[in-house]
C-alpha atoms as a PDB file:
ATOM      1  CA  UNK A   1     -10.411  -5.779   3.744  1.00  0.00           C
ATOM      2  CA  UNK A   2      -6.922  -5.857   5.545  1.00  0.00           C
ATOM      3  CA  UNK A   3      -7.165  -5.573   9.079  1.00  0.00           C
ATOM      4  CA  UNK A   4      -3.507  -5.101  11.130  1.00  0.00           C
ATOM      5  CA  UNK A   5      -3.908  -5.331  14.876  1.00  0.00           C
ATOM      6  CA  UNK A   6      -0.950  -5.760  17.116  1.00  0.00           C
ATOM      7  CA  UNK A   7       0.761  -4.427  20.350  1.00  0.00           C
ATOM      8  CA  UNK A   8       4.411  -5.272  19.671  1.00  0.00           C
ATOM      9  CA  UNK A   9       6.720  -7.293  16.897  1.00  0.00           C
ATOM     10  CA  UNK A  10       9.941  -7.983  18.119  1.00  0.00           C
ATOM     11  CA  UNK A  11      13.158  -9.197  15.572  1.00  0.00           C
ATOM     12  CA  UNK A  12      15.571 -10.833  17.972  1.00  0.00           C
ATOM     13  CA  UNK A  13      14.243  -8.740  21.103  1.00  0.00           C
ATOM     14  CA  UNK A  14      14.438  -5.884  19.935  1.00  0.00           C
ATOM     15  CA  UNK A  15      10.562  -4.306  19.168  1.00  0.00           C
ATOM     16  CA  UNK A  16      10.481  -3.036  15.691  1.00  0.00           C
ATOM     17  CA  UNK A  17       6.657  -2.251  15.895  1.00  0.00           C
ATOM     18  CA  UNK A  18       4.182  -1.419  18.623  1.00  0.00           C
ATOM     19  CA  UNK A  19       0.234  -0.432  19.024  1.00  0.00           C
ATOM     20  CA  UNK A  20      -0.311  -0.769  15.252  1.00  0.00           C
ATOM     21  CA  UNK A  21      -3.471  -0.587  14.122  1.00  0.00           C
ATOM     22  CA  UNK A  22      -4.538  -0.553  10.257  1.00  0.00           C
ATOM     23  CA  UNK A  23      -7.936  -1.524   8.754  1.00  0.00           C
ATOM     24  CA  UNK A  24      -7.408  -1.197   4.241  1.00  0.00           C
ATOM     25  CA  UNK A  25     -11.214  -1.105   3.083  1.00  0.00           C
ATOM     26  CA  UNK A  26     -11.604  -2.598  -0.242  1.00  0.00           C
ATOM     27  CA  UNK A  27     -10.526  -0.657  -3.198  1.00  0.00           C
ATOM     28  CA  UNK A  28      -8.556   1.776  -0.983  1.00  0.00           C
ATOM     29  CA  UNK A  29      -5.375   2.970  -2.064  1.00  0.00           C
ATOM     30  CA  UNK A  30      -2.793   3.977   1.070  1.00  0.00           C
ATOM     31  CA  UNK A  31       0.947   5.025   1.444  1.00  0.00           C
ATOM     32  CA  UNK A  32       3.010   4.282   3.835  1.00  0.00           C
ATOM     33  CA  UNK A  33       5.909   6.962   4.953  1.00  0.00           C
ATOM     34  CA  UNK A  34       7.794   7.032   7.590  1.00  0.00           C
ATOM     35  CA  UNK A  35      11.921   7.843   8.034  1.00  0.00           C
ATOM     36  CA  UNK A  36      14.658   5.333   7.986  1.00  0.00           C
ATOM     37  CA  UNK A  37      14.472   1.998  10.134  1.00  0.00           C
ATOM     38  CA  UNK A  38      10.708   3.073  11.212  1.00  0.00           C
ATOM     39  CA  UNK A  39       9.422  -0.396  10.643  1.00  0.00           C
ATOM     40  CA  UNK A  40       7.469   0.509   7.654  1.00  0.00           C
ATOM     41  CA  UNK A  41       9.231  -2.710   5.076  1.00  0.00           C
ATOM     42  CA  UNK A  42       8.547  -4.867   8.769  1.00  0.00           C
ATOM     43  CA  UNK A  43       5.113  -4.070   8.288  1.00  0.00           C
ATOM     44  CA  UNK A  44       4.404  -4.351   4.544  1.00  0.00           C
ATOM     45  CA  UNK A  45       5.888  -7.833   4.812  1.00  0.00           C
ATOM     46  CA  UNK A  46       3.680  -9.194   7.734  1.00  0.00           C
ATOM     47  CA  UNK A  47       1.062  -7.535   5.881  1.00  0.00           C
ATOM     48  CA  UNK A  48       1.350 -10.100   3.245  1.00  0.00           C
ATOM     49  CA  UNK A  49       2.749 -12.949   4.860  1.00  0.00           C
ATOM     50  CA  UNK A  50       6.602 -13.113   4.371  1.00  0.00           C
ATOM     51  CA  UNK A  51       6.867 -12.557   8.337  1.00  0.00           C
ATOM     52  CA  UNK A  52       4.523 -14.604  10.689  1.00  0.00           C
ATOM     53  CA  UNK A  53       2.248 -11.994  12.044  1.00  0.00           C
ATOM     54  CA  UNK A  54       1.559 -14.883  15.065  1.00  0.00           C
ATOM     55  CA  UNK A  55      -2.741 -13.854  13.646  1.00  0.00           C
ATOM     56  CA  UNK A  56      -2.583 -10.330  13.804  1.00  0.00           C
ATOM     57  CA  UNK A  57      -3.436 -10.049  10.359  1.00  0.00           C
ATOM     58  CA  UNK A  58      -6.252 -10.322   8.581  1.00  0.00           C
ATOM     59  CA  UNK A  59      -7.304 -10.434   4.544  1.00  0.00           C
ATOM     60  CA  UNK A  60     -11.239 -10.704   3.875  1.00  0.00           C
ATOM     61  CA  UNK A  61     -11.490 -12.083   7.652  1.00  0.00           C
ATOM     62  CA  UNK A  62      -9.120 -14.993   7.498  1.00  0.00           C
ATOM     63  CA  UNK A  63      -6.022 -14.892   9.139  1.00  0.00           C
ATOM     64  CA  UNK A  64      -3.352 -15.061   6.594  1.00  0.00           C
ATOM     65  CA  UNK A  65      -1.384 -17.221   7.981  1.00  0.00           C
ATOM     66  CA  UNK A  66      -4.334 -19.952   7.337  1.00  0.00           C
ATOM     67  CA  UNK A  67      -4.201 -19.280   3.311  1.00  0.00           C
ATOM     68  CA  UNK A  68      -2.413 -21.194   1.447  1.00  0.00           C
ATOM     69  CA  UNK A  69       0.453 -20.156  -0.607  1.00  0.00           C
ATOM     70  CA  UNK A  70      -1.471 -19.876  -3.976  1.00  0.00           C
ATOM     71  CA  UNK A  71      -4.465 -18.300  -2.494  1.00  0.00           C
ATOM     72  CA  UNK A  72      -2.493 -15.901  -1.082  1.00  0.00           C
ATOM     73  CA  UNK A  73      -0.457 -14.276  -3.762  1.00  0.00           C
ATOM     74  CA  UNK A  74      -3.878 -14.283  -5.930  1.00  0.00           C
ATOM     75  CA  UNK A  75      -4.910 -11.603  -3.119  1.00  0.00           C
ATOM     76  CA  UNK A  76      -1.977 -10.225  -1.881  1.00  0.00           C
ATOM     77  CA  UNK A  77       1.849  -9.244  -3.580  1.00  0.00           C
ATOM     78  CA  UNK A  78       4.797  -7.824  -2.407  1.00  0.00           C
ATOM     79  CA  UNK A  79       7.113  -5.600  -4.485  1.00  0.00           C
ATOM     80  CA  UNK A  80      10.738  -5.291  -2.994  1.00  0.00           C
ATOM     81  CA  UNK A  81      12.242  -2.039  -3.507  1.00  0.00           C
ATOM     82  CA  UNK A  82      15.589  -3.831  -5.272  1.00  0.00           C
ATOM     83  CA  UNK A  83      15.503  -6.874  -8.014  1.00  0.00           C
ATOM     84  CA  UNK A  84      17.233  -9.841  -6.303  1.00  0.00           C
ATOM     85  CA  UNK A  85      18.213 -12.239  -9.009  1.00  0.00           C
ATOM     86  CA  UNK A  86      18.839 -16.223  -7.815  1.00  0.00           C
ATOM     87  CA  UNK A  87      19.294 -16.788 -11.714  1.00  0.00           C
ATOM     88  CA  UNK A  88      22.133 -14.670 -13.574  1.00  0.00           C
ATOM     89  CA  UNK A  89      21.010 -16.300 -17.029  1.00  0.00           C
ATOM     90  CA  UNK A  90      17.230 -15.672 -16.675  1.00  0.00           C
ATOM     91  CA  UNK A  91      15.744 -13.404 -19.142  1.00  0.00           C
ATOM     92  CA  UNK A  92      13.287 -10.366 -18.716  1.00  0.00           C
ATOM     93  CA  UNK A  93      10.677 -12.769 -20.139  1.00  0.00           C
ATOM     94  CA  UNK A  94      11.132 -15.363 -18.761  1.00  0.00           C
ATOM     95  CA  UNK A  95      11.314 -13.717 -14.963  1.00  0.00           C
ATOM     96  CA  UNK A  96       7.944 -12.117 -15.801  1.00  0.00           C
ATOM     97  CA  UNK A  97       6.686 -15.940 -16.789  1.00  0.00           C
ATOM     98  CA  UNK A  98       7.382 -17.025 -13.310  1.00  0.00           C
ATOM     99  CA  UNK A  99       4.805 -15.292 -11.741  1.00  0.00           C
ATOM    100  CA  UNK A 100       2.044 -17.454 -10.396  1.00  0.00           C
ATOM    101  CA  UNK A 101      -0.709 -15.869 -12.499  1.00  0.00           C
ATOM    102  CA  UNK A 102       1.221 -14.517 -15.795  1.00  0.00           C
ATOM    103  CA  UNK A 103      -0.881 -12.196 -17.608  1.00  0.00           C
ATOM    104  CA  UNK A 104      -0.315 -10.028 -20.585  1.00  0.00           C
ATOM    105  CA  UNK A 105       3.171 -10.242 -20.476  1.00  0.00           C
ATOM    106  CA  UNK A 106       4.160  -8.363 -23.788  1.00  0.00           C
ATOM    107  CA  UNK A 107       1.847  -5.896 -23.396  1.00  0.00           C
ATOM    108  CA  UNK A 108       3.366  -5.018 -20.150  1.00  0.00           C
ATOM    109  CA  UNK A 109       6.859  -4.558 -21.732  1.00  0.00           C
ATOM    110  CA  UNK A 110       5.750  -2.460 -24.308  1.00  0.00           C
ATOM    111  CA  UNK A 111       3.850  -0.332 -22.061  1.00  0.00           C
ATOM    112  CA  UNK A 112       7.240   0.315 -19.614  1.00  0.00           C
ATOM    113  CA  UNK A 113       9.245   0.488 -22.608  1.00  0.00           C
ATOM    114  CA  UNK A 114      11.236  -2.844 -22.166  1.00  0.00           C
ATOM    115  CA  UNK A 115       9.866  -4.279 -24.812  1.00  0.00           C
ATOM    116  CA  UNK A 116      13.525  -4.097 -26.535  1.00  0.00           C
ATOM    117  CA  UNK A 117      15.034  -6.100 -23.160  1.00  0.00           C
ATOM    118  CA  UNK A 118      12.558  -9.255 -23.405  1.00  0.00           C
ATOM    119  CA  UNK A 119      15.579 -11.449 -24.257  1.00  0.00           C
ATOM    120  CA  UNK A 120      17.789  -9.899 -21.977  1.00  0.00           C
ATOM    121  CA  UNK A 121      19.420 -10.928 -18.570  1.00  0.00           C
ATOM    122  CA  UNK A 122      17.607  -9.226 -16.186  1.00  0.00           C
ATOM    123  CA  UNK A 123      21.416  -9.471 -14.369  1.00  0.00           C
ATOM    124  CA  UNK A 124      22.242  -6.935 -17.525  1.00  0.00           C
ATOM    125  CA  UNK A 125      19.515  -4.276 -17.013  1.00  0.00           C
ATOM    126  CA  UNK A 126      20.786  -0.715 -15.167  1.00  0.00           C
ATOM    127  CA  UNK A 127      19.264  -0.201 -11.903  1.00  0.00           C
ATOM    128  CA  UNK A 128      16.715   2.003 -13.542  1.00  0.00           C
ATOM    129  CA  UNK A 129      15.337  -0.606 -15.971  1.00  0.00           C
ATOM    130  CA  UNK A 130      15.261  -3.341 -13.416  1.00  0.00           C
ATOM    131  CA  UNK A 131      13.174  -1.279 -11.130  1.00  0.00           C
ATOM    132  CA  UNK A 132      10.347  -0.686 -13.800  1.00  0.00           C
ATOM    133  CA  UNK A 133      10.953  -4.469 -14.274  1.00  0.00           C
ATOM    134  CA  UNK A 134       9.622  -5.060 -10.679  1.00  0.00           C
ATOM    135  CA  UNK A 135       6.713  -2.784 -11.581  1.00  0.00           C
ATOM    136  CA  UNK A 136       5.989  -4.476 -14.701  1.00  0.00           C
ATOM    137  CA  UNK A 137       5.725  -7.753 -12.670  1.00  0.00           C
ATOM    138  CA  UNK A 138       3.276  -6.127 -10.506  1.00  0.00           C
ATOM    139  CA  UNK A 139       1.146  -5.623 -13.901  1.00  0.00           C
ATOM    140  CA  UNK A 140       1.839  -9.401 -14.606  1.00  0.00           C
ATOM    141  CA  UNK A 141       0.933 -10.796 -11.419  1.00  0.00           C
ATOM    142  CA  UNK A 142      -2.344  -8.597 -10.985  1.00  0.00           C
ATOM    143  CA  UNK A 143      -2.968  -9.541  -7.769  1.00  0.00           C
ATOM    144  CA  UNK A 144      -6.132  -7.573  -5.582  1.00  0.00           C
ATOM    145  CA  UNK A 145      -4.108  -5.278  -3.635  1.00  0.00           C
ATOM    146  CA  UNK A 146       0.182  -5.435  -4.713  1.00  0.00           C
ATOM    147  CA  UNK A 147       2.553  -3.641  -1.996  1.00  0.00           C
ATOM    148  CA  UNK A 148       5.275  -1.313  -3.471  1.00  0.00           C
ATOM    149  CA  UNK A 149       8.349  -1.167  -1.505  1.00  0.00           C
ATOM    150  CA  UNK A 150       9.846   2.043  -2.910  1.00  0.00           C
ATOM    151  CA  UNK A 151       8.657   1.895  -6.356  1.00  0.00           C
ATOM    152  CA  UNK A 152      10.486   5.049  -7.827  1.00  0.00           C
ATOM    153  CA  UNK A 153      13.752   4.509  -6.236  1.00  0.00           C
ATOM    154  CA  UNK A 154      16.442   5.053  -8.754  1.00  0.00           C
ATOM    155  CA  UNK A 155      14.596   5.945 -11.049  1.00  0.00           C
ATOM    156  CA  UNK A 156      14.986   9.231 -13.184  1.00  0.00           C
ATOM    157  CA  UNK A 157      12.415  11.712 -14.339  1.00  0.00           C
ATOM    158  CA  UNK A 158      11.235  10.347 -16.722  1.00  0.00           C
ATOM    159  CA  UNK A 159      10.822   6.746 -15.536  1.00  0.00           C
ATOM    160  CA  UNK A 160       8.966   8.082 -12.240  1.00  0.00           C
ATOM    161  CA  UNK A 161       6.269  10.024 -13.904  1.00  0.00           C
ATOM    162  CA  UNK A 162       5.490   6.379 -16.050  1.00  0.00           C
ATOM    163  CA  UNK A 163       5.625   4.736 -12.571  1.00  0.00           C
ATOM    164  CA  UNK A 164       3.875   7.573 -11.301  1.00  0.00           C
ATOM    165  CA  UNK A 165       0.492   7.057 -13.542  1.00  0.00           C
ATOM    166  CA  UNK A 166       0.006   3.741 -13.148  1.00  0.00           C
ATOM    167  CA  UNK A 167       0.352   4.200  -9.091  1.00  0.00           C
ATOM    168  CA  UNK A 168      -2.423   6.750  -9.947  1.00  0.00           C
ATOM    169  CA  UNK A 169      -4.754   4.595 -12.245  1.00  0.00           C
ATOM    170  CA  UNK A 170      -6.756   1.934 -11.784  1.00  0.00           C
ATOM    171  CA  UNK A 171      -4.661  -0.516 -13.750  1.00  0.00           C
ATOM    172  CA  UNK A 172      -3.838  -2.295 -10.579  1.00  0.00           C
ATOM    173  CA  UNK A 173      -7.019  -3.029  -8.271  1.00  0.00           C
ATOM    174  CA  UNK A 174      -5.595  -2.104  -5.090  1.00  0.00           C
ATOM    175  CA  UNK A 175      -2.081  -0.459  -3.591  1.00  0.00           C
ATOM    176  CA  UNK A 176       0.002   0.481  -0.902  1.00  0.00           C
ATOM    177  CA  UNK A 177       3.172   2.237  -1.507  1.00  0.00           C
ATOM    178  CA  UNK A 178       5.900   2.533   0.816  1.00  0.00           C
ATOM    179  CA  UNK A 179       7.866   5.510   0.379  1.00  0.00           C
ATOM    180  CA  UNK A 180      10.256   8.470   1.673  1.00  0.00           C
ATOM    181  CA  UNK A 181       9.010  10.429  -1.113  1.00  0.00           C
ATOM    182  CA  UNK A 182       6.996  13.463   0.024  1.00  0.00           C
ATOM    183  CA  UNK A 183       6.335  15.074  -3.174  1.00  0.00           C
ATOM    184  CA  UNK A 184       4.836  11.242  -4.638  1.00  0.00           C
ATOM    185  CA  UNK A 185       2.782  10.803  -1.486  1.00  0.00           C
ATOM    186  CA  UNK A 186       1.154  14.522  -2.114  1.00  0.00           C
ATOM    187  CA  UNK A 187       0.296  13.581  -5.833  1.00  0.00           C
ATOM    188  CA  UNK A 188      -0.853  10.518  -5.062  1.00  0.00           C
ATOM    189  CA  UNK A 189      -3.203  11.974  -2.464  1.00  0.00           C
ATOM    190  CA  UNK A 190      -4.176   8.509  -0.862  1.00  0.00           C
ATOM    191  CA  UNK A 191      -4.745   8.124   2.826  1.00  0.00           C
ATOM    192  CA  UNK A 192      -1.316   8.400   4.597  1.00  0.00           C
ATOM    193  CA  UNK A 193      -0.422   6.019   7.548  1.00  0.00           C
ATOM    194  CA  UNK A 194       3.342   7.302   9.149  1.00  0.00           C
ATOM    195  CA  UNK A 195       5.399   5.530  11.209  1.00  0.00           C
ATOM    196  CA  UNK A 196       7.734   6.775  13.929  1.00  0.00           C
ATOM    197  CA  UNK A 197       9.183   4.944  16.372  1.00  0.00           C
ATOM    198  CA  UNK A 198       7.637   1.869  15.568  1.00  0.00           C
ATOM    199  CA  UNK A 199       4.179   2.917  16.369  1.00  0.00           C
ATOM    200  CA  UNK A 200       2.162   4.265  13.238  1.00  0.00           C
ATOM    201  CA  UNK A 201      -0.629   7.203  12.659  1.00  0.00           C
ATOM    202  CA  UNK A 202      -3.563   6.637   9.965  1.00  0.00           C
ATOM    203  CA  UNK A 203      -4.374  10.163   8.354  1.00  0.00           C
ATOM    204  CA  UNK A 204      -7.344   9.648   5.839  1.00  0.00           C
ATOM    205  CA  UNK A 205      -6.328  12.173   3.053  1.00  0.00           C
ATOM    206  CA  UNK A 206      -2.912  13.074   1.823  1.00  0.00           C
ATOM    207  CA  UNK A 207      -4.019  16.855   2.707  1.00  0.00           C
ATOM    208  CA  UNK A 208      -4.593  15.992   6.405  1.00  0.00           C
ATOM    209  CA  UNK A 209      -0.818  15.065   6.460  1.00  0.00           C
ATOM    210  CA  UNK A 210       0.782  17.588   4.466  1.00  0.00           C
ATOM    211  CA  UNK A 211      -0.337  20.724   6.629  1.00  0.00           C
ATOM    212  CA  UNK A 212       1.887  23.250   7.651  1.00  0.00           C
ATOM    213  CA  UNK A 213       1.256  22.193  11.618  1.00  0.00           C
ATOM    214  CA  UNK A 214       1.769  18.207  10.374  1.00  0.00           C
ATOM    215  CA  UNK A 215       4.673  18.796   8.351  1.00  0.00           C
ATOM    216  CA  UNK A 216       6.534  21.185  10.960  1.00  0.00           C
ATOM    217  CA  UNK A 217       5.641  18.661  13.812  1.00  0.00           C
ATOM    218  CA  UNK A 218       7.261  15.627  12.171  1.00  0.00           C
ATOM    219  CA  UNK A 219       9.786  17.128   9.875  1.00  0.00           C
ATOM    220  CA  UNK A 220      10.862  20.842  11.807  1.00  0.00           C
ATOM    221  CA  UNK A 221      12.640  23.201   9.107  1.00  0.00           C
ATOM    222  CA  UNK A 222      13.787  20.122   7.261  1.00  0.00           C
ATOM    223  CA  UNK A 223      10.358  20.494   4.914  1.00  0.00           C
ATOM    224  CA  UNK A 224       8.955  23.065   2.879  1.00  0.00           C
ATOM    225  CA  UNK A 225       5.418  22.648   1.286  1.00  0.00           C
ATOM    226  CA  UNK A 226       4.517  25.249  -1.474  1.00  0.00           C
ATOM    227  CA  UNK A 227       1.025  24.828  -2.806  1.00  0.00           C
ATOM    228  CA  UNK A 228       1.019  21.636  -4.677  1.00  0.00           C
ATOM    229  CA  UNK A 229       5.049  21.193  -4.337  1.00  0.00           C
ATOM    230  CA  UNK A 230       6.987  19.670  -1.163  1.00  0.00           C
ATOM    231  CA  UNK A 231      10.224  19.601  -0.618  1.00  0.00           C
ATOM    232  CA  UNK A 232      13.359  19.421   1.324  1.00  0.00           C
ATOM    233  CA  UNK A 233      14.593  22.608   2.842  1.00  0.00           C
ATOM    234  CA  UNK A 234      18.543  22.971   2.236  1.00  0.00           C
END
């Protein structure tokens, strides 16, 4: 279980989050939406460790500050919503390799259809391809619950419905996906927790949030929801 239990996180004085609290059973799936600079990337990354949560968080009752690194990303995994490369020359294999618990790397390529880039810089892959690269090193690393930080951003049709099922399936064991995308959160149907203003609202079906009365409270006219199809209202 992940437990998230705090009244305030500041970045240079200025309070980012406030009166969160966020308990992720086992197995449960959850997305995270919320509109831009609402604190939702803050809080995936003290969520897994990157910012010091000063023990506000909690993985299987230990504070994660007190696991060590290794330990940690076993449980726990962060997906960034761009690929940062440190290495120009590294290949799409070989960044894949670097993960602390490498598994099944080829048939993760061939199953996002980058099977053809293994050798490739990942410096040379469009901003598509290196997106489903970050999502194919979620696959590698297979950690118990991995943390997608805008998953289907620039990608095109084609490439989100592939990103789309395996957010849906069971391949990974446990997720939470950050996202401004309305119509992915509906699909998806997991548990919704939205953030405004720094302060955050736990909803425990996708259907709870996406009622008319929800949707015209956070959103005004900007949203229209038609049966199974949301979207915005120009």
């Amino acid at each position: 279980m992940l437990k998230a239990n705090f009244p305030s996180y500041k970045i240079d004085d200025k309070e980012i989050l406030k009166d969160i609290s966020l308990n992720v059973k086992d197995t449960q799936n959850l997305t995270i939406l919320g509109s831009n600079g609402a604190g939702k990337s803050t809080l995936a990354k003290l969520l897994c460790g990157l910012l010091k949560s000063e023990n506000s968080i909690m993985l299987n009752d230990t504070f994660i500050e007190n696991l060590n690194d290794k330990k940690r990303s076993k449980l726990i995994n962060y997906i960034p919503p761009k690929l940062y490369i440190y290495d120009t020359y590294i290949n799409v294999y070989d960044f894949l390799a670097l993960s602390n618990h490498p598994k099944n790397i080829e048939k993760t390529l061939k199953s996002l259809g980058l099977e053809k880039f293994r050798q490739n810089y990942c410096s040379e892959l469009s901003s598509g391809e290196q997106q489903l690269l970050l999502v194919a090193s979620a696959l590698v690393h297979d950690a118990h619950i991995t943390i997608f930080d805008e998953p289907t951003s620039n990608l095109d049709p084609q490439k989100t419905k592939k990103v789309f099922e395996i957010l849906k399936s069971d391949t990974l064991k446990q997720k939470i996906i950050i996202s401004h995308d309305l119509q992915l959160a509906l699909k998806l149907g997991y548990p919704i927790f939205y953030i405004s203003n720094g302060k955050g609202r736990y909803f425990e079906s996708a259907n709870k949030f996406f009622t008319s009365s929800n949707l015209k409270e956070i959103f005004g006219d900007s949203v229209v929801k038609n049966g199974d199809i949301v979207v915005v209202n120009l």
